[in-house]
C-alpha atoms as a PDB file:
ATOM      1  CA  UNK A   1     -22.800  -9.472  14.508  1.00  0.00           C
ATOM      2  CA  UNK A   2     -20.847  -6.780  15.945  1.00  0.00           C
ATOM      3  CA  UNK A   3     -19.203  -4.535  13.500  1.00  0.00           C
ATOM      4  CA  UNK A   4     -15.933  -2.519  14.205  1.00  0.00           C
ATOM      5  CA  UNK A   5     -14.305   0.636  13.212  1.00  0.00           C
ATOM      6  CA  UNK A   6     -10.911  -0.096  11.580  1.00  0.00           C
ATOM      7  CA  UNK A   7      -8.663   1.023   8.964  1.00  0.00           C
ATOM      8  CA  UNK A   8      -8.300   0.328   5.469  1.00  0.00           C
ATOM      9  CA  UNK A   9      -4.911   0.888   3.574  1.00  0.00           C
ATOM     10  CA  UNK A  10      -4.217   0.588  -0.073  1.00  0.00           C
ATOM     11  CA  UNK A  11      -0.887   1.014  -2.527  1.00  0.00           C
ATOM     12  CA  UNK A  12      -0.296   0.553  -5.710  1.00  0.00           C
ATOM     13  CA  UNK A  13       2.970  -1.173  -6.448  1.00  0.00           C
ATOM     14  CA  UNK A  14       5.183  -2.137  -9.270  1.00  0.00           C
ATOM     15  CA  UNK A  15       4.552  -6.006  -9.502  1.00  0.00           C
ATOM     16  CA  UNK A  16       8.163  -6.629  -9.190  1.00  0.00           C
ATOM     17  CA  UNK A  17       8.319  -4.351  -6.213  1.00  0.00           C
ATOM     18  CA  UNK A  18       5.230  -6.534  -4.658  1.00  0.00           C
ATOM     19  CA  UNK A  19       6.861  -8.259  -2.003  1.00  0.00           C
ATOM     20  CA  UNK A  20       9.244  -5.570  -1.204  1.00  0.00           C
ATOM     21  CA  UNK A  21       6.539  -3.796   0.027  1.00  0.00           C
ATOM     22  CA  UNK A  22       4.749  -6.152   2.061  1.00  0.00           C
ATOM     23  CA  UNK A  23       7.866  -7.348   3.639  1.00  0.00           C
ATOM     24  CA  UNK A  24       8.223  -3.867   4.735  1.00  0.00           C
ATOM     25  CA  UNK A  25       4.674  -3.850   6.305  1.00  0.00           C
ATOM     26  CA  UNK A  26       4.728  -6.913   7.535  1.00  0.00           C
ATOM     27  CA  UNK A  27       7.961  -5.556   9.901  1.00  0.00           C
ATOM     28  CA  UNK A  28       6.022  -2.861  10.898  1.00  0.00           C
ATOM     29  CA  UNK A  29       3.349  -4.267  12.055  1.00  0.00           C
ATOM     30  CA  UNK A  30       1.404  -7.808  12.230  1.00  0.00           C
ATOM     31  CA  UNK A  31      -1.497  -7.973   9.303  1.00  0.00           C
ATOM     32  CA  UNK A  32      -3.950 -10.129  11.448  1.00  0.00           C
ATOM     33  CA  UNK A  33      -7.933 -10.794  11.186  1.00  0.00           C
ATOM     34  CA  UNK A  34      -9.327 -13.016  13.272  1.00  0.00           C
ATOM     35  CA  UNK A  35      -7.137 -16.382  13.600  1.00  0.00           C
ATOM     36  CA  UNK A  36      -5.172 -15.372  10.440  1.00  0.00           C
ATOM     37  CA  UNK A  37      -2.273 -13.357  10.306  1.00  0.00           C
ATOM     38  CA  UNK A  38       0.049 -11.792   7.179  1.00  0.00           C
ATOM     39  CA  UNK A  39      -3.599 -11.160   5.847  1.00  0.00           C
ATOM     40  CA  UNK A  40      -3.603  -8.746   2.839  1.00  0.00           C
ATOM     41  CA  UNK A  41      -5.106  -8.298  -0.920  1.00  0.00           C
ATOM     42  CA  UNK A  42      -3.156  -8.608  -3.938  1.00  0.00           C
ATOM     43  CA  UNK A  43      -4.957  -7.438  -7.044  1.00  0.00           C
ATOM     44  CA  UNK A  44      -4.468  -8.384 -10.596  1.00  0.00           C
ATOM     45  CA  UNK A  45      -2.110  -6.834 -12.820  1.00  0.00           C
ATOM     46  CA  UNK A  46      -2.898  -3.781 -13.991  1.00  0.00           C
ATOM     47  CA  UNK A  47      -1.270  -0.861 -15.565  1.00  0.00           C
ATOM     48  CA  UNK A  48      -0.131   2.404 -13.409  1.00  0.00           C
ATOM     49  CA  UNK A  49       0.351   5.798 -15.411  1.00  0.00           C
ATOM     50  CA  UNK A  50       2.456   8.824 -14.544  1.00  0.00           C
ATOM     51  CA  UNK A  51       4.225  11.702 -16.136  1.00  0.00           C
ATOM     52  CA  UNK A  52       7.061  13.230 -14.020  1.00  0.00           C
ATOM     53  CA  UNK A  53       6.911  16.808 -14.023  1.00  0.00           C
ATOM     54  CA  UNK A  54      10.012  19.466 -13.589  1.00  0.00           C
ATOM     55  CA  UNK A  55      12.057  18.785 -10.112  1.00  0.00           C
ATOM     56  CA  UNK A  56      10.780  14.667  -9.716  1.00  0.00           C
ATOM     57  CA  UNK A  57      13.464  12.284  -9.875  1.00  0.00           C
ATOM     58  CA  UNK A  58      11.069   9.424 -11.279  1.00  0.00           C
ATOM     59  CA  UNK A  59      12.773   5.610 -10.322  1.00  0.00           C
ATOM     60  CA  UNK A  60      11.174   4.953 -13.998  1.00  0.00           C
ATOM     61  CA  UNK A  61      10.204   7.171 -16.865  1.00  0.00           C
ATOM     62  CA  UNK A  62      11.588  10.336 -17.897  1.00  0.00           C
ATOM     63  CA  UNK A  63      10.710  14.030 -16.943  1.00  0.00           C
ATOM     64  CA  UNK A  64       7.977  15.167 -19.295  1.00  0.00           C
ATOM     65  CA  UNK A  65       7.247  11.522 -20.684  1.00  0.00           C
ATOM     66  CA  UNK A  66       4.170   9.078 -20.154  1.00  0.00           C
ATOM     67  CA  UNK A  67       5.070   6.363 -18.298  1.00  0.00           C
ATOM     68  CA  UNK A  68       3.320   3.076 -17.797  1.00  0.00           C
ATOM     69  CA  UNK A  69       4.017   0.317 -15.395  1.00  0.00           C
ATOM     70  CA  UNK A  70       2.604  -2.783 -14.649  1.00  0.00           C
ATOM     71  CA  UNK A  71       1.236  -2.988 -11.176  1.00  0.00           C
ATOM     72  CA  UNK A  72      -0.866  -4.469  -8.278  1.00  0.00           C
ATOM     73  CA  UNK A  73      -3.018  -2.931  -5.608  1.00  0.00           C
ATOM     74  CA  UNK A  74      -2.053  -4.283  -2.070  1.00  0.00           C
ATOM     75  CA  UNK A  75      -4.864  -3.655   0.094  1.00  0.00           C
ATOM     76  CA  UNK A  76      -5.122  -4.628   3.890  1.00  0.00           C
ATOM     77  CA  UNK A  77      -7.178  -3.710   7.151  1.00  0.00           C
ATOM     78  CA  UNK A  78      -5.967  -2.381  10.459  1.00  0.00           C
ATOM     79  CA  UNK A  79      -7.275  -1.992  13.724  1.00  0.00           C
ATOM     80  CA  UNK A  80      -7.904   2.372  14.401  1.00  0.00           C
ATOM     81  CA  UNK A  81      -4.982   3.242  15.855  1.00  0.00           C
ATOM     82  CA  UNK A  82      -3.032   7.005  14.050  1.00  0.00           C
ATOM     83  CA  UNK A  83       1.028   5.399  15.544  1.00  0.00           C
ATOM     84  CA  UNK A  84      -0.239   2.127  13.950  1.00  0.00           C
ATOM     85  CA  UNK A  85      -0.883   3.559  10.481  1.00  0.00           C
ATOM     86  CA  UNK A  86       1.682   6.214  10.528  1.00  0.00           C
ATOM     87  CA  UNK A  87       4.304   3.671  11.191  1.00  0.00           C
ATOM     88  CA  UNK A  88       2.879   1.235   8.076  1.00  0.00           C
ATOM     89  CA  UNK A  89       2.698   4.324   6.139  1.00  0.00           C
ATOM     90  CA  UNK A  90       6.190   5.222   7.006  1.00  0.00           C
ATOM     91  CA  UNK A  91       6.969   1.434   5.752  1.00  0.00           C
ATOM     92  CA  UNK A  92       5.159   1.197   2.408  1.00  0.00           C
ATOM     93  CA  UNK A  93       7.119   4.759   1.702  1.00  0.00           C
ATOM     94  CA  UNK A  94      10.862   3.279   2.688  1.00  0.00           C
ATOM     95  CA  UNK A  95      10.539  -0.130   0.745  1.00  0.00           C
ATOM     96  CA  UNK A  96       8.347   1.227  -2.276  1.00  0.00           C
ATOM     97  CA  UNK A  97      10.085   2.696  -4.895  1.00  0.00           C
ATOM     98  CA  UNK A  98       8.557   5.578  -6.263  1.00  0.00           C
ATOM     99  CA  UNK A  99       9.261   8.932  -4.741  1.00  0.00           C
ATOM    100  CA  UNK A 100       5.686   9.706  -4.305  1.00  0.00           C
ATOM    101  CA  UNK A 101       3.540   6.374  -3.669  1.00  0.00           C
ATOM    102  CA  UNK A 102      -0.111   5.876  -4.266  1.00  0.00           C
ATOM    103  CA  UNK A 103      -1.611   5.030  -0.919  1.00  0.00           C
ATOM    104  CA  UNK A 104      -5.111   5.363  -0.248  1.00  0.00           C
ATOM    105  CA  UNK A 105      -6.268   5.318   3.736  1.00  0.00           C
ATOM    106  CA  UNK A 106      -9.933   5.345   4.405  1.00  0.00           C
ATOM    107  CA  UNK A 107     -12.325   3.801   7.386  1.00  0.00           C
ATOM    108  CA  UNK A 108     -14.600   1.310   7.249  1.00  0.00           C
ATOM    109  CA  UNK A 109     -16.266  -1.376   9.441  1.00  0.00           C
ATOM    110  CA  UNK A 110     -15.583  -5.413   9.053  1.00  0.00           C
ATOM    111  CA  UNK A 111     -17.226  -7.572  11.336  1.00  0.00           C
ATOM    112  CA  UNK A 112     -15.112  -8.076  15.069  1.00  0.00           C
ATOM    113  CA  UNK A 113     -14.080 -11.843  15.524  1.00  0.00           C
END
């Protein structure tokens, strides 16, 4: 088995927001592995907390106040490429709608097909 370097992006999203989001990636760029494309990971509903502080301009929630907001993680895997990820980056920011997302970009290997 040959293993290969690629990227691994996850976001947190409002669950209404969900396919927003991906619909937004998924113009940026093709989410393919193997013979599969639009390939991505939707977890289960969770909750996502946040208290605005002084100067945010929160899409939900009030300055000062706890917030919580049902949410799933989207999670998908790129090939290693910085223009690739910067411009799916640039895509989860214009279509999600907080002012300060939760993504999460890290490397890791998945088998080559």
């Amino acid at each position: 088995m040959i293993l290969r370097t690629v990227y691994r992006v996850s976001v947190v999203v409002p669950v209404e927001q969900v396919q927003i989001v991906l619909d937004g990636v998924r113009a940026a760029a093709v989410l393919r592995s193997g013979n599969y494309a639009d390939w991505a990971f939707i977890g289960a509903i969770g909750e996502e907390q946040f208290r605005p502080l002084p100067g945010a301009q929160p899409a939900q929630g009030a300055i000062g106040e706890l917030t919580q907001v049902p949410s799933r993680r989207i999670e998908f895997c790129i090939e290693r490429d910085a223009a690739l990820l910067s411009a799916l980056v640039d895509a989860i920011r214009a279509h999600h709608p907080w002012q300060e997302p939760a993504i999460f970009v890290d490397e890791t290997r998945a088998p080559q097909l």
